[in-house]
C-alpha atoms as a PDB file:
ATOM      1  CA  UNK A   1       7.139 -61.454 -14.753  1.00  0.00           C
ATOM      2  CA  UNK A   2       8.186 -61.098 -18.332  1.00  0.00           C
ATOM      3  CA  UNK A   3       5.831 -59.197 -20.914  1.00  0.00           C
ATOM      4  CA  UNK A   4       4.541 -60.843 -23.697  1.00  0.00           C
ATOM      5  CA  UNK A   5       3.811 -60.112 -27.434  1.00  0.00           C
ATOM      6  CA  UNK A   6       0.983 -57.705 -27.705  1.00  0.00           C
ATOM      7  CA  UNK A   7      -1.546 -58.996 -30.105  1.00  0.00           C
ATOM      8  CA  UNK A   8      -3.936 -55.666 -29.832  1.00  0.00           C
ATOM      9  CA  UNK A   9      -3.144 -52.093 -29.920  1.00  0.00           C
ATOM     10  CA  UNK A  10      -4.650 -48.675 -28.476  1.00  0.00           C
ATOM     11  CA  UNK A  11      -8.032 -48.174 -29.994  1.00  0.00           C
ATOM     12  CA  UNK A  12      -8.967 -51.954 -30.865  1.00  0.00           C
ATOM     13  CA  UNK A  13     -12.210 -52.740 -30.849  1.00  0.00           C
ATOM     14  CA  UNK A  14     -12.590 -56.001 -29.000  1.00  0.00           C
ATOM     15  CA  UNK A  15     -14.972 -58.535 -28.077  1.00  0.00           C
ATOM     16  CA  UNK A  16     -14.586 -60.376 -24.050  1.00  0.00           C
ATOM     17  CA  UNK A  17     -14.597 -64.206 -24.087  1.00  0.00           C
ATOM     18  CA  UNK A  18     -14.119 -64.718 -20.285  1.00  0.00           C
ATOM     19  CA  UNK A  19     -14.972 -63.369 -16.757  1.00  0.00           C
ATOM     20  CA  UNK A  20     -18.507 -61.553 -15.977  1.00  0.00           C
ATOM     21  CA  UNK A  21     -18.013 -59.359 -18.990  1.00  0.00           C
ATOM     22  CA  UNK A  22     -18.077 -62.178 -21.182  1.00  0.00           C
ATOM     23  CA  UNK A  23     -19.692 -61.593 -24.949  1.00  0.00           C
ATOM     24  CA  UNK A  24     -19.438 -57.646 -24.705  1.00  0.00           C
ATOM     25  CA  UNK A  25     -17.737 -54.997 -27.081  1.00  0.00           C
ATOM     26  CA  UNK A  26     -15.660 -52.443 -26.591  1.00  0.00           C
ATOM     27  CA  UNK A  27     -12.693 -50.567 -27.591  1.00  0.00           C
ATOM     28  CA  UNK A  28      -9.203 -50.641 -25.859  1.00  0.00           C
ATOM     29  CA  UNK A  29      -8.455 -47.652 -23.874  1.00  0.00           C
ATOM     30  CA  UNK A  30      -5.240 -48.701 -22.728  1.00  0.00           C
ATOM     31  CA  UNK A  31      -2.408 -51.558 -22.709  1.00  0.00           C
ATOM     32  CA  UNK A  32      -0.726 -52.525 -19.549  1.00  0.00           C
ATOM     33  CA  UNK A  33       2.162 -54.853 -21.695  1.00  0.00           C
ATOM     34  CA  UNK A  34       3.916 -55.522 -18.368  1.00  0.00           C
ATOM     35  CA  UNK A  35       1.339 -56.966 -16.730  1.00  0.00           C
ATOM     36  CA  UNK A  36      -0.288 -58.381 -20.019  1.00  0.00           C
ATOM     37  CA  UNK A  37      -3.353 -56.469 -19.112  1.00  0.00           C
ATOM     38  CA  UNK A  38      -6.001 -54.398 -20.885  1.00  0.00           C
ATOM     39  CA  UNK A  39      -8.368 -51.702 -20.130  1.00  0.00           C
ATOM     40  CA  UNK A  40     -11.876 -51.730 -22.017  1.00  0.00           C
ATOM     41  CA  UNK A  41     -14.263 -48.667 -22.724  1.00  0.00           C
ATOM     42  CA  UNK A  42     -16.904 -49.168 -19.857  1.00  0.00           C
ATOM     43  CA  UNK A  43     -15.900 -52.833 -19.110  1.00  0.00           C
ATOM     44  CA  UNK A  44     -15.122 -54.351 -15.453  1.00  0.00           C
ATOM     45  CA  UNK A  45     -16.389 -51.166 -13.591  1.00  0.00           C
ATOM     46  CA  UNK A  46     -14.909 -50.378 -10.163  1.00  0.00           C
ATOM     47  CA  UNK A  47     -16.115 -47.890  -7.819  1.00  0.00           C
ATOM     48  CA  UNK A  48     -13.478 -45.752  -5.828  1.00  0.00           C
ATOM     49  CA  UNK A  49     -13.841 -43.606  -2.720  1.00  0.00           C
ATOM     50  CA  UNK A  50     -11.864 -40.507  -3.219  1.00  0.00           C
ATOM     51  CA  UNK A  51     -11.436 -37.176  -1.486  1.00  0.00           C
ATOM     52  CA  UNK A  52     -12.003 -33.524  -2.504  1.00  0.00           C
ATOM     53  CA  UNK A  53      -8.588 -32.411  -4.570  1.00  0.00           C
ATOM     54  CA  UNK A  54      -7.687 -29.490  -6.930  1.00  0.00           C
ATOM     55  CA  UNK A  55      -8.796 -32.173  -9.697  1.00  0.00           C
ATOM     56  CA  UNK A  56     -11.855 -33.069  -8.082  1.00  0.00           C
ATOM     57  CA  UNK A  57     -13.423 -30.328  -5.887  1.00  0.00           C
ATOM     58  CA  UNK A  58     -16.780 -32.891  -4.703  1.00  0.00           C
ATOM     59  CA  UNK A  59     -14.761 -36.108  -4.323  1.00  0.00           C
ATOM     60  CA  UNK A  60     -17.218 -38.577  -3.467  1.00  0.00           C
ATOM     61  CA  UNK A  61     -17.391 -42.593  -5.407  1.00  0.00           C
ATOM     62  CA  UNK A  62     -15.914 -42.728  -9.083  1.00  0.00           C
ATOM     63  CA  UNK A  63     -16.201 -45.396 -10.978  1.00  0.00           C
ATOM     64  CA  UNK A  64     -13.462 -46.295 -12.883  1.00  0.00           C
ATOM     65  CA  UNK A  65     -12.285 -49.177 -15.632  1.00  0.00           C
ATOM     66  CA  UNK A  66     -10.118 -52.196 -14.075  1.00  0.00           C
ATOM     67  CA  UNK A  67      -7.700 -53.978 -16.294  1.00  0.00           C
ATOM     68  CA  UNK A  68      -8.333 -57.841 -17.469  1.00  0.00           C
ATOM     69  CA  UNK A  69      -5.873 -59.995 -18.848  1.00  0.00           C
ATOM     70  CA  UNK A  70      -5.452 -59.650 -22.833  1.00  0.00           C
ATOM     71  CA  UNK A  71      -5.611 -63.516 -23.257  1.00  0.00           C
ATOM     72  CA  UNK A  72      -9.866 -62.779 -21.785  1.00  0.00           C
ATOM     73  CA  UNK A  73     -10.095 -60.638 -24.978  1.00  0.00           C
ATOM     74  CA  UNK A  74     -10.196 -61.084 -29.036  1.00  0.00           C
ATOM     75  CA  UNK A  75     -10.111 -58.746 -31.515  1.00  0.00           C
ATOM     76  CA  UNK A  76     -13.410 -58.325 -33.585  1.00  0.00           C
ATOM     77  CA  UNK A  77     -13.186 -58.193 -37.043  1.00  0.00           C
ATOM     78  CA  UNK A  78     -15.029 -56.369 -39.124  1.00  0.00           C
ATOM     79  CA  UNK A  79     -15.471 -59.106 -42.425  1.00  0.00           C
ATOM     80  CA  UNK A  80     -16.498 -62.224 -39.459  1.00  0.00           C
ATOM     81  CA  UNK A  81     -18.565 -59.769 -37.187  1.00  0.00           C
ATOM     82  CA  UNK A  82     -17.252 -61.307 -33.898  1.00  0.00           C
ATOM     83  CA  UNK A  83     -13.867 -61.951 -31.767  1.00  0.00           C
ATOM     84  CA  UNK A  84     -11.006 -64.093 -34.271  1.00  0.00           C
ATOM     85  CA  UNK A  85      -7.944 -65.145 -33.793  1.00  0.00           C
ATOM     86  CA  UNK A  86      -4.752 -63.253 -35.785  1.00  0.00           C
ATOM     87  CA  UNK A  87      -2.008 -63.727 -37.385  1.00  0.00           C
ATOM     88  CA  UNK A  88       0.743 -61.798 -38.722  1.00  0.00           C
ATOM     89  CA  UNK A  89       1.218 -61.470 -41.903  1.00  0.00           C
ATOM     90  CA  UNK A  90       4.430 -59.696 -44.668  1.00  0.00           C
ATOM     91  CA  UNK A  91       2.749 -58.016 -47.564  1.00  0.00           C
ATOM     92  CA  UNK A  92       5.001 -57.319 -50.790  1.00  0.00           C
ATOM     93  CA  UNK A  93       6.138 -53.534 -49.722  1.00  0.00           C
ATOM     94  CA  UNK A  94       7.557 -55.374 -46.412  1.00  0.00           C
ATOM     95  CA  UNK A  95       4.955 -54.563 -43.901  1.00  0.00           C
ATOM     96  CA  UNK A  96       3.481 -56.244 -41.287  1.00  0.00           C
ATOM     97  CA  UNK A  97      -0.355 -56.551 -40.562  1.00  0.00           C
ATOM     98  CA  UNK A  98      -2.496 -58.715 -37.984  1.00  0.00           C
ATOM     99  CA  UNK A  99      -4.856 -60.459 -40.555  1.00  0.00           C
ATOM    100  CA  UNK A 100      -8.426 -62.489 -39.618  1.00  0.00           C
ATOM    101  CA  UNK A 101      -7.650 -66.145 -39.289  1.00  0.00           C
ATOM    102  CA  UNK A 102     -10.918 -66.975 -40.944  1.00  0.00           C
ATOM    103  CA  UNK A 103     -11.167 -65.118 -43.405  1.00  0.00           C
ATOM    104  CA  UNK A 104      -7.970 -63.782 -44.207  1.00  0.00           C
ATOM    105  CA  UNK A 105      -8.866 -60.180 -44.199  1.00  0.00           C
ATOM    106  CA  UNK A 106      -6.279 -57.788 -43.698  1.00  0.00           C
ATOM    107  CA  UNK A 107      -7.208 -56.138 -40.380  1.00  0.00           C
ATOM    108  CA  UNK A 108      -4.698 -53.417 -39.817  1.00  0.00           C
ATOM    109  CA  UNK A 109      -5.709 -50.425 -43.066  1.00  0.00           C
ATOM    110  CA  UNK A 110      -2.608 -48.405 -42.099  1.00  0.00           C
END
């Protein structure tokens, strides 16, 4: 499988347009660009058996954050208020943002 352009990056704060999660918030905890998936702060909960380690002395059921697909996802933007499409965009000193499709609102402030 060959990885695709990442539109999002570590820390995003992103809104889920498909699956059971659909219409929630949260904020990227991790890219998987190989697999084109994305991990979401307490989105698509799992639950995990595990036994007693040095890392965890009880063991017991964990519940832990599964990956979706990045396409299930769009990035929220703070002019619109909700999930938009992006585009990229060259300023004048030669960088490169993500900007709002809608509204044209520079996303990335780095």
């Amino acid at each position: 499988m060959s990885a695709g352009k990442a539109h999002l990056k570590k820390d995003d704060i992103v809104q889920v347009i498909a699956g059971r999660e659909k219409g929630k918030k949260g904020k990227i905890l991790m890219l998987l660009p190989g697999d084109e998936r994305v991990k979401i702060e307490k989105l698509n909960m799992y639950k995990r058996h595990v036994k007693p380690s040095d890392k965890n002395r009880q063991g017991g059921i964990m519940e832990l954050e599964g990956a979706m697909h990045w396409s299930n996802v769009l990035l929220l933007c703070d002019k619109c208020g909700k999930g938009v499409r992006i585009k990229r965009k060259k300023l004048e000193d030669g960088k490169r943002v993500r900007v709002c499709c809608k509204c044209n609102e520079v996303i990335d402030k780095n």
